[in-house]
Protein backbone atom coordinates (compact mmCIF):
# COMPACT_ATOMS: atom_id res chain seq x y z
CA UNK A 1 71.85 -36.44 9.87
CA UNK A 2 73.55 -36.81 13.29
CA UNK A 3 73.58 -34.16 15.60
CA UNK A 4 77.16 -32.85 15.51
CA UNK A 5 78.44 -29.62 16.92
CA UNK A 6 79.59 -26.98 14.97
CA UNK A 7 80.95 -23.86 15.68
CA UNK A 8 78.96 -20.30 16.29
CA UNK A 9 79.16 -17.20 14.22
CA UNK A 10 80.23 -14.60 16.84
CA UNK A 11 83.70 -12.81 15.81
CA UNK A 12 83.79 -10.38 19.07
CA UNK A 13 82.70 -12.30 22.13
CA UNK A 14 84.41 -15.47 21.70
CA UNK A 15 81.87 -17.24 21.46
CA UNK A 16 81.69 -21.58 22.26
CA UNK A 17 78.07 -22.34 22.06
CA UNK A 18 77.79 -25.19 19.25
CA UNK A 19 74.49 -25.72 17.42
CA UNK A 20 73.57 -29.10 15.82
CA UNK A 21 73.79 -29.63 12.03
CA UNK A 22 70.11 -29.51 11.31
CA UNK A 23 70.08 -25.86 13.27
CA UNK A 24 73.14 -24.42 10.92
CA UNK A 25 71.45 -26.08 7.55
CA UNK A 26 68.01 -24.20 8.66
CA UNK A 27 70.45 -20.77 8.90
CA UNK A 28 72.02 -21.45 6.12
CA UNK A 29 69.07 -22.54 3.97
CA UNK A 30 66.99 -18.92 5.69
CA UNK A 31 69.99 -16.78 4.33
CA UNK A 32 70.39 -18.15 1.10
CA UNK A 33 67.04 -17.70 0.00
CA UNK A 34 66.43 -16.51 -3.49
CA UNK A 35 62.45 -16.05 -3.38
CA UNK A 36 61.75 -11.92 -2.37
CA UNK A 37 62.97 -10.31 -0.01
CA UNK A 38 64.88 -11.71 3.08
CA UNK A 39 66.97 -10.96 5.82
CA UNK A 40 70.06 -12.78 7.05
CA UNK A 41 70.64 -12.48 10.95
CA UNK A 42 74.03 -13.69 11.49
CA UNK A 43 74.43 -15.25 15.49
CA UNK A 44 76.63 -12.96 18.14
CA UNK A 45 77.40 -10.09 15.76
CA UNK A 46 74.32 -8.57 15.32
CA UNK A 47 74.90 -7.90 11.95
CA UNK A 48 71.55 -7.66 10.11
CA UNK A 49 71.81 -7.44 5.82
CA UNK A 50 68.66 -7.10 3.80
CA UNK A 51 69.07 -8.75 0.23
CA UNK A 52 66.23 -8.14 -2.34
CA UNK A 53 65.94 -9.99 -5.43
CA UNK A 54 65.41 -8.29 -8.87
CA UNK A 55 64.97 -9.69 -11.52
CA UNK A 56 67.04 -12.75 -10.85
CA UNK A 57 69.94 -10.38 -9.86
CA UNK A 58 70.31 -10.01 -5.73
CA UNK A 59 71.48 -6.71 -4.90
CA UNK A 60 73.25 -5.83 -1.35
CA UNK A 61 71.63 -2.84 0.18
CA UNK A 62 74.39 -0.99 2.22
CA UNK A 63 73.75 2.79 2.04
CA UNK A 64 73.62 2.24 -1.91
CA UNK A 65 73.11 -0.93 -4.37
CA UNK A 66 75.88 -3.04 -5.39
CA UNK A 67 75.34 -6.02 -8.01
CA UNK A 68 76.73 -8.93 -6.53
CA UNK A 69 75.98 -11.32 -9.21
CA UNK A 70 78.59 -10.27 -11.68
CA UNK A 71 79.90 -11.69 -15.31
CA UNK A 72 82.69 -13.69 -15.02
CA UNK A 73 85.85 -12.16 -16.00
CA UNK A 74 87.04 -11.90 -19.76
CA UNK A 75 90.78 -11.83 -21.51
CA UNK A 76 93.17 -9.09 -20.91
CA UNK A 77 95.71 -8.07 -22.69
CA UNK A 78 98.95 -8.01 -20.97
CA UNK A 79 100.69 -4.31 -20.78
CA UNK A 80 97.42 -2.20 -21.11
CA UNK A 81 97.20 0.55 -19.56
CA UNK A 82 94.80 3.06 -18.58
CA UNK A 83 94.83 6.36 -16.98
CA UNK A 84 91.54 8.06 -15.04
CA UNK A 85 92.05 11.67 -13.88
CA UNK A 86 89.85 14.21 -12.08
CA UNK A 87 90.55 17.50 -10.98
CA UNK A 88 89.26 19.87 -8.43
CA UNK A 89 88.28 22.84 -10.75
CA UNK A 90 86.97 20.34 -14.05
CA UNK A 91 84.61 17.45 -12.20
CA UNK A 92 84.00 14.58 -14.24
CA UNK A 93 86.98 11.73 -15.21
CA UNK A 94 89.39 11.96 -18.47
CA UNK A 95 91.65 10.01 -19.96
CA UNK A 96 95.42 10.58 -19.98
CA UNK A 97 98.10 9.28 -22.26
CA UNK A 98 100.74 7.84 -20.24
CA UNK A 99 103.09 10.63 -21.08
CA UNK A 100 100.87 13.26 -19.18
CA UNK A 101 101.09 11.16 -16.18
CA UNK A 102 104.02 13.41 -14.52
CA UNK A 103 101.83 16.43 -15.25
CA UNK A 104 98.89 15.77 -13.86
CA UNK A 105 100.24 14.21 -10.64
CA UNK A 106 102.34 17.57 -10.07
CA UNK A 107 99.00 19.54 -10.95
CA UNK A 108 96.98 17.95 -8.21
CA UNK A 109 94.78 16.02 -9.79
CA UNK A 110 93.13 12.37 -8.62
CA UNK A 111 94.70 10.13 -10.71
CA UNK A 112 93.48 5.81 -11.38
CA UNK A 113 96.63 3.89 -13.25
CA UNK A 114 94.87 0.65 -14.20
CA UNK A 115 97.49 -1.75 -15.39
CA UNK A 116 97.70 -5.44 -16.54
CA UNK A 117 101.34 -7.01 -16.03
CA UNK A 118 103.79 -6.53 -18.84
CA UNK A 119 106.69 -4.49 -20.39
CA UNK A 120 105.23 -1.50 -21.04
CA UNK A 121 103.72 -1.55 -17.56
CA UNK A 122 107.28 -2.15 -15.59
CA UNK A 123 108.49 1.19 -17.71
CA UNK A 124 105.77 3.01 -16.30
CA UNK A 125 105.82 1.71 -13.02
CA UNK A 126 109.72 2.93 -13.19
CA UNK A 127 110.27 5.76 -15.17
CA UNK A 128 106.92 7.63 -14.29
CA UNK A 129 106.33 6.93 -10.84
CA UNK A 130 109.50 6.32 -9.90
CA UNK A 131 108.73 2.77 -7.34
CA UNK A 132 111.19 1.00 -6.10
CA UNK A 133 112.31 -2.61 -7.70
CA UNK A 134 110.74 -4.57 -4.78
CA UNK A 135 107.43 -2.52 -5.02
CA UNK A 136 107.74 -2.85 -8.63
CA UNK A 137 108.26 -6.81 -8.73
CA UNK A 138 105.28 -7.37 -6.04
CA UNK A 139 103.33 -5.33 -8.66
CA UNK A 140 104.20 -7.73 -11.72
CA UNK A 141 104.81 -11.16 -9.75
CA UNK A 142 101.57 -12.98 -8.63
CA UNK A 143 101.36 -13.07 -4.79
CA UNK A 144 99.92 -16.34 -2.79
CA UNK A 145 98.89 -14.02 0.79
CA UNK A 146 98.01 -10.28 1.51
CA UNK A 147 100.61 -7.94 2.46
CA UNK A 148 100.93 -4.40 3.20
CA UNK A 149 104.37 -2.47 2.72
CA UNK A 150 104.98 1.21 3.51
CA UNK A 151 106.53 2.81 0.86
CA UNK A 152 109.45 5.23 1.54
CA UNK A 153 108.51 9.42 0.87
CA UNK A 154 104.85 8.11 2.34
CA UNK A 155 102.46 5.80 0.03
CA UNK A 156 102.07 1.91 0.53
CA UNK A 157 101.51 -1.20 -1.32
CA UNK A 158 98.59 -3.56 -0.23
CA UNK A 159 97.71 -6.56 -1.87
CA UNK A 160 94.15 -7.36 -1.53
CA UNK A 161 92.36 -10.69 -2.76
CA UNK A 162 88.74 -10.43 -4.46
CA UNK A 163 87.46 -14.21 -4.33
CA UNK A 164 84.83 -15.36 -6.86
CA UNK A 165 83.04 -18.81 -7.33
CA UNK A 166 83.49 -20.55 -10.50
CA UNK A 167 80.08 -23.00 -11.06
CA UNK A 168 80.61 -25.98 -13.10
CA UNK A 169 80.63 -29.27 -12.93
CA UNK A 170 83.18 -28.92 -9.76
CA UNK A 171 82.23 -25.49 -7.88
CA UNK A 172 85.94 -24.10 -7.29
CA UNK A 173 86.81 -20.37 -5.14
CA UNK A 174 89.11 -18.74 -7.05
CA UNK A 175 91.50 -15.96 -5.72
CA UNK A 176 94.17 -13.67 -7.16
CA UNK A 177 95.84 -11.02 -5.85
CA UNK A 178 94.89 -7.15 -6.72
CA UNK A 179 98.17 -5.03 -5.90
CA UNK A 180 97.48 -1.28 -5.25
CA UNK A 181 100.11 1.35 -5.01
CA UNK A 182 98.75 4.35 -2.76
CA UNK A 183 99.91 7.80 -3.87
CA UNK A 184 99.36 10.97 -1.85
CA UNK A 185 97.20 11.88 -4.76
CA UNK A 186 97.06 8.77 -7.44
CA UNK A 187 96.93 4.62 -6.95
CA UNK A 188 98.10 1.95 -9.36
CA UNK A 189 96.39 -0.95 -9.84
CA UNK A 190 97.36 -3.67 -11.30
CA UNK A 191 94.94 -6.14 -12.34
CA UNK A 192 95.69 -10.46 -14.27
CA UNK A 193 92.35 -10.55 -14.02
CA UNK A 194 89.86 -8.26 -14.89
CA UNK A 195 87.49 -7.26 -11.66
CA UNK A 196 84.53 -5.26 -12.33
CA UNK A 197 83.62 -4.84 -9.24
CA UNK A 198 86.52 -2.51 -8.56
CA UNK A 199 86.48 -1.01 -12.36
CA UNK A 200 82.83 -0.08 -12.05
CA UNK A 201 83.20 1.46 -8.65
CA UNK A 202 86.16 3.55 -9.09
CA UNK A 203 85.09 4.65 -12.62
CA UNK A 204 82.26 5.71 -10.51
CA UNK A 205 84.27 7.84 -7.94
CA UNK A 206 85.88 9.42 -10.66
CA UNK A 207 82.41 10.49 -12.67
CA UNK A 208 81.13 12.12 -8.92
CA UNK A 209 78.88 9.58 -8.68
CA UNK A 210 80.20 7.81 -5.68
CA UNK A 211 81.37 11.07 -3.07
CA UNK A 212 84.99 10.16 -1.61
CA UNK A 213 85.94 11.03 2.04
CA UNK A 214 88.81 13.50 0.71
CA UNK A 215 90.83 14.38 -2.14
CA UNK A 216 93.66 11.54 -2.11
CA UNK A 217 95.12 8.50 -2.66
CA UNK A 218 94.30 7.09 0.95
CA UNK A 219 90.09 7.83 -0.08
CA UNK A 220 90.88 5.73 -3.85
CA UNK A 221 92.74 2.51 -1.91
CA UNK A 222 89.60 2.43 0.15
CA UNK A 223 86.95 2.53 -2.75
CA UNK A 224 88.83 -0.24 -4.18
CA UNK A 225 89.59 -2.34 -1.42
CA UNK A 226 86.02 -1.92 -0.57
CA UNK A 227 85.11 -3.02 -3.72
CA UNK A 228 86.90 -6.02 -3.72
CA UNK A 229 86.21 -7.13 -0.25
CA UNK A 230 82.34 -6.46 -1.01
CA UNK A 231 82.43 -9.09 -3.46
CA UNK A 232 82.87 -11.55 -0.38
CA UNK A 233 80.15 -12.09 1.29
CA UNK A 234 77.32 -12.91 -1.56
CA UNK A 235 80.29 -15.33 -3.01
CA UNK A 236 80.38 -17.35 0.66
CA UNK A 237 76.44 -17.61 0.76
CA UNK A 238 76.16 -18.47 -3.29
CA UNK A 239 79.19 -21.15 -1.86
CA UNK A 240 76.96 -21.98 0.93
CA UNK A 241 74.06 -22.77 -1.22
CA UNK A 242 76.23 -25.27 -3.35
CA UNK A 243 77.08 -26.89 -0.76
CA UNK A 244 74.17 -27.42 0.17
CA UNK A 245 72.72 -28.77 -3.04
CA UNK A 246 75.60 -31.09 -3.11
CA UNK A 247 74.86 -32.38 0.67
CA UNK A 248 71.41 -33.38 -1.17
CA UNK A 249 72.83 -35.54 -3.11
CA UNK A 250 74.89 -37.58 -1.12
CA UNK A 251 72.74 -40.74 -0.77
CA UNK A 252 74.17 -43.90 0.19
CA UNK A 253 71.31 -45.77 -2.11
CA UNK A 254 73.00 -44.25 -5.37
CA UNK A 255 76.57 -44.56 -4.87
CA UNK A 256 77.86 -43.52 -7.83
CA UNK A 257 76.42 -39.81 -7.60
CA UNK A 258 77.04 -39.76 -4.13
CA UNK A 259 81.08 -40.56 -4.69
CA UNK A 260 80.96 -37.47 -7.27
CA UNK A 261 79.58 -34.98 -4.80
CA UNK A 262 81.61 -36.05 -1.96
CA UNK A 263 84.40 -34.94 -3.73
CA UNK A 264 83.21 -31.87 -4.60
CA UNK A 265 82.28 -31.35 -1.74
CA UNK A 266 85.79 -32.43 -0.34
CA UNK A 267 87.58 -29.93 -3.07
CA UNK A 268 84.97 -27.05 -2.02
CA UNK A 269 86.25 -27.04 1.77
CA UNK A 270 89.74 -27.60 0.71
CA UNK A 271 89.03 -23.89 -1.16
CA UNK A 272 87.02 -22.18 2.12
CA UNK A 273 89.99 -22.96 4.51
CA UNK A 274 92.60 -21.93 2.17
CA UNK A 275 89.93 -18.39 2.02
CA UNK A 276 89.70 -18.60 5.80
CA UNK A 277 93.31 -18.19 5.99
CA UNK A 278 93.62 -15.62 3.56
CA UNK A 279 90.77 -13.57 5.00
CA UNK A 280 92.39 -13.65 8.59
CA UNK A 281 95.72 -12.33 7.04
CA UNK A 282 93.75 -9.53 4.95
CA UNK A 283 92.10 -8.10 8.27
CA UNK A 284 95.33 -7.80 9.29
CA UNK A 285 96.26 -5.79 6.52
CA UNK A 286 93.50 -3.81 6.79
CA UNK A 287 94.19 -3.16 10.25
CA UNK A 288 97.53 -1.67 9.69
CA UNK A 289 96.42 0.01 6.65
CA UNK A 290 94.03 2.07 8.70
CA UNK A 291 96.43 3.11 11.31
CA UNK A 292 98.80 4.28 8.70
CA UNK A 293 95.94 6.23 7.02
CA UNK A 294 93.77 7.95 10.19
CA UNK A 295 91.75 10.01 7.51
CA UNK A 296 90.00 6.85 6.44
CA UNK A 297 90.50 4.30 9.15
CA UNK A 298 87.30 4.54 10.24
CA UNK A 299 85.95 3.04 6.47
CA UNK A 300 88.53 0.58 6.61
CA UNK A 301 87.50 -0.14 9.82
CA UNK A 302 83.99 -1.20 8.57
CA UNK A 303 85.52 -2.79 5.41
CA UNK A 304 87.60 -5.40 7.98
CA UNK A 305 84.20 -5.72 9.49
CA UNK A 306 82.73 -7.36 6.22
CA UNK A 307 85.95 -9.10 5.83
CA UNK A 308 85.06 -10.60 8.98
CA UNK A 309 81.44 -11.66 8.39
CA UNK A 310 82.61 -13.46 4.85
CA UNK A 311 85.30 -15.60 7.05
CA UNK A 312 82.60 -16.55 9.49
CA UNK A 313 80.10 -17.55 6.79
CA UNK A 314 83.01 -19.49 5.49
CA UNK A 315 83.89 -20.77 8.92
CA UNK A 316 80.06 -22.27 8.92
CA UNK A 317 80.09 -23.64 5.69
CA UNK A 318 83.18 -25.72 6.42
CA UNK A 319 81.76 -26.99 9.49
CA UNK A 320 78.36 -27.44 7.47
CA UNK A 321 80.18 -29.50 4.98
CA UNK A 322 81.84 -31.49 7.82
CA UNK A 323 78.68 -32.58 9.19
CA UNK A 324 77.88 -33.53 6.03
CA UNK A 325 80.47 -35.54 5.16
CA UNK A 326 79.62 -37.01 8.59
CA UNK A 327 76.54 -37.85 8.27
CA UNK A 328 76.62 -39.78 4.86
CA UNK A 329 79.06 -41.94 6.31
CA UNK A 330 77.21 -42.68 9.17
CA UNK A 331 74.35 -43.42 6.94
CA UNK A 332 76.41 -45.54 4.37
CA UNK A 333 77.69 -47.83 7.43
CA UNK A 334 74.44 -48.23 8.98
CA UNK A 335 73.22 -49.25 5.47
CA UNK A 336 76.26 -51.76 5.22
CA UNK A 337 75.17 -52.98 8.60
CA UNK A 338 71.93 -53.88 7.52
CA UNK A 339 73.22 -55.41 4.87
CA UNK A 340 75.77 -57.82 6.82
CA UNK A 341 72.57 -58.20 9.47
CA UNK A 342 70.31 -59.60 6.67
CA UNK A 343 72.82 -61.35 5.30
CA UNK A 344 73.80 -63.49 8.52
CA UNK A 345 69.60 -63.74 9.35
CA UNK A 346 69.46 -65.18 5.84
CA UNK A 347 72.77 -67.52 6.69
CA UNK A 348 71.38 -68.67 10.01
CA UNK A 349 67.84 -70.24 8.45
CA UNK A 350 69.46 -71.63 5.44
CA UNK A 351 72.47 -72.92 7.42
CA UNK A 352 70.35 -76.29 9.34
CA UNK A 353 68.02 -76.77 6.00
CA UNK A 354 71.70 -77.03 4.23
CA UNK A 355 73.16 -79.49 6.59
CA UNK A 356 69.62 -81.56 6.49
CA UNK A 357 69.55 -81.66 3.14
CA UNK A 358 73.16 -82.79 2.16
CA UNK A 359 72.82 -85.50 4.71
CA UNK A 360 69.86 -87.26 3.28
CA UNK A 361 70.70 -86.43 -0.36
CA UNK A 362 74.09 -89.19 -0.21
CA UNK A 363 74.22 -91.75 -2.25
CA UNK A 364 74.18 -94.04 0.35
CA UNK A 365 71.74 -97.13 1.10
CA UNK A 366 69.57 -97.36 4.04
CA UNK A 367 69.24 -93.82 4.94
CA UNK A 368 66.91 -93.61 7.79
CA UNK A 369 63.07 -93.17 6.38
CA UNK A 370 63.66 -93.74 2.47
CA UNK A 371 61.67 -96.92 2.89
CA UNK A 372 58.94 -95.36 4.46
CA UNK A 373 55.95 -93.86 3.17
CA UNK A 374 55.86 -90.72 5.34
CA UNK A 375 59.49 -90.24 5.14
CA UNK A 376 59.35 -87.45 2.45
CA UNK A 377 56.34 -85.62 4.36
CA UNK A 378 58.28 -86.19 7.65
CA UNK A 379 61.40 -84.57 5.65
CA UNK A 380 59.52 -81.27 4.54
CA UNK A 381 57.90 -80.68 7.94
CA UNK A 382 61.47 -81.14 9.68
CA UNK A 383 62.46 -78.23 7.14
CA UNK A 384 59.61 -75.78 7.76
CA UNK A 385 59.97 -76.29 11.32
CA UNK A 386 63.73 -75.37 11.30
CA UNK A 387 62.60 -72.10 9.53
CA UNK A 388 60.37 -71.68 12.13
CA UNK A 389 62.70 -71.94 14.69
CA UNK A 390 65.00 -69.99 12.86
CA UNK A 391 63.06 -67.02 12.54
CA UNK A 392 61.99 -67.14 16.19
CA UNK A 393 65.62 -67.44 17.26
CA UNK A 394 66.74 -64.40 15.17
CA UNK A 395 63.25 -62.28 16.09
CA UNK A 396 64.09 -62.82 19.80
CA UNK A 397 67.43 -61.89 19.45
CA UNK A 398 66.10 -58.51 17.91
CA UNK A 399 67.86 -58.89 14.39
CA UNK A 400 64.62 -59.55 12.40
């Protein structure tokens, strides 16, 4: 594998210094390590995560455990709807009809609208919360990049991304936009897919098991947003290990195999820049979502924080996976080099005995040493000695 620079992991200093392929695919190989317990020192952020493997399932230890390998997502229905609610005098979640929606807003009470796109969902959306048509058609209508919108009479709609990593046959990122509507006291969120990250952590919140920074809508966007940004990181190092299983294949002896993980590999970069991009524009979001909430910009703060790690790690993958690419090419040539070099060695001893040989095998009469006795001995020493002067040639020359 050549030597060729990539760049360093170091968000806040600005960082130049490039490291060698062989340095980053020792990194990457140390992070992504599924055997015990390891620790994952990422270069000019000081950012130090311990990740301990139980039984087959790595959990990330931040303050609390968080699965990180979850079950892919299943089938919704479109226009369910579901309705969490928690007061301050009765802890513990319940369930609301949608009609009670009105009632327990104007009591007070925390309130979680999960809703999945449809027609029941756009008369809620209208005639109980009473959003606007633009917030209401960014709800419903799938978005390509994260935005943030303040809403007028105070709230906001964010659109965040979750990204997971479907493993198949060709390892794909996929990413769909989560839009949540920030109440002073509720958030909707509306959800194609289903994301269990953010299901299981704000069912949490609402059972007391998960303490929130204060009573409101601003302290719900950021469990979910941190739920859904969490998700990041693990899915960038699981992508980093693919990648790195499929940069193990690429052997220029077996070029069949080799063709199918190039592309893979090809597709799999194509899906970290288009992340890259998408994480740059959702720490942006983040950024002006904490200034317009000061009670919780601090969390959010950190939250842009992880944001930024996962868009490094992807950042070092793609430049992994460009060395790659790199150095199987500049293996496959060199082995085509060879190749042609044998080739013309081969050419170049064959080439005299070929021209000796068709000169004396004419049908022709009196051909120089026919008549003779020796001629056929003199005629196979003439040969060998071209070959031996052939290979001395060619040995001199350094191509043998």
């Amino acid at each position: 594998m050549p030597a060729l620079a990539l760049r360093c992991l170091a968000p806040r200093t600005g960082c130049t210094h490039r490291e060698p392929t062989e340095v980053l695919s020792h990194k990457l190989r140390r992070a992504t390590k599924r055997t015990g317990q390891y620790t994952r020192r990422m270069q000019g952020s000081g950012v130090i995560e311990r990740v301990r493997q139980n039984r087959g399932q790595r959990v990330r230890i931040l303050g609390r455990g968080r699965p990180t390998d979850l079950p892919p997502p299943g089938p919704v229905t479109p226009g369910t709807i579901r309705i969490l609610a928690r007061s301050v005098e009765r802890p513990g979640a319940r369930e609301l009809a949608p009609e009670d929606l009105e009632r327990a807003i104007a009591a007070g009470d925390l309130v979680w609208i999960d809703i999945v796109p449809g027609t029941a969902t756009e008369m809620l959306l209208d005639a109980r919360l009473h959003l606007g048509p633009l917030t209401i058609e960014d709800c419903l209508v799938p978005l390509r990049m994260p935005k943030l919108d303040p809403l007028p009479g105070g709230g906001a709609f964010v659109a965040v991304f979750p990204v997971r990593l479907v493993e198949g046959f060709e390892p794909r990122l996929r990413m769909s936009a989560v839009p949540i509507v920030v109440g002073p006291r509720y958030i909707v969120t509306v959800q194609r897919e289903p994301t269990l990250e953010l299901t299981l952590r704000l069912e949490a919140a609402f059972a007391g098991d998960i303490p929130l920074v204060e009573p409101s809508g601003a302290a719900l966007a950021h469990l979910a947003v941190d739920a859904l940004v969490d998700r990041h990181l693990p899915v960038m190092l699981r992508t980093a290990e693919v990648a790195e299983e499929l940069e193990e294949r690429l052997n220029p002896q077996s070029e069949r195999d080799s063709l199918d993980a190039l592309d893979r590999l090809i597709i799999l970069r194509r899906d970290l820049l288009a992340f890259r991009r998408l994480g740059v524009a959702q720490q942006e979001v983040l950024g002006r979502l904490g200034r317009l909430y000061p009670s919780v910009r601090a969390y959010l703060t950190d939250v842009a924080d992880n944001q930024q790690e996962a868009v490094d790690t992807a950042a070092a993958t793609c430049d992994y996976i460009d060395g790659a690419i790199e150095g199987y090419r500049l293996r496959r040539d060199a082995r085509t080099e060879d190749g042609i070099r044998r080739l013309t060695v081969l050419a170049g001893i064959l080439g005299p005995l070929s021209i000796v040989i068709g000169l004396w095998g004419v049908n022709f009469p009196n051909i120089p040493g026919t008549s003779s006795s020796w001629g056929w001995t003199v005629f196979v020493l003439a040969q060998f000695l071209f070959v031996v002067m052939g290979v001395w040639y060619f040995r001199r020359r350094g191509l043998l």
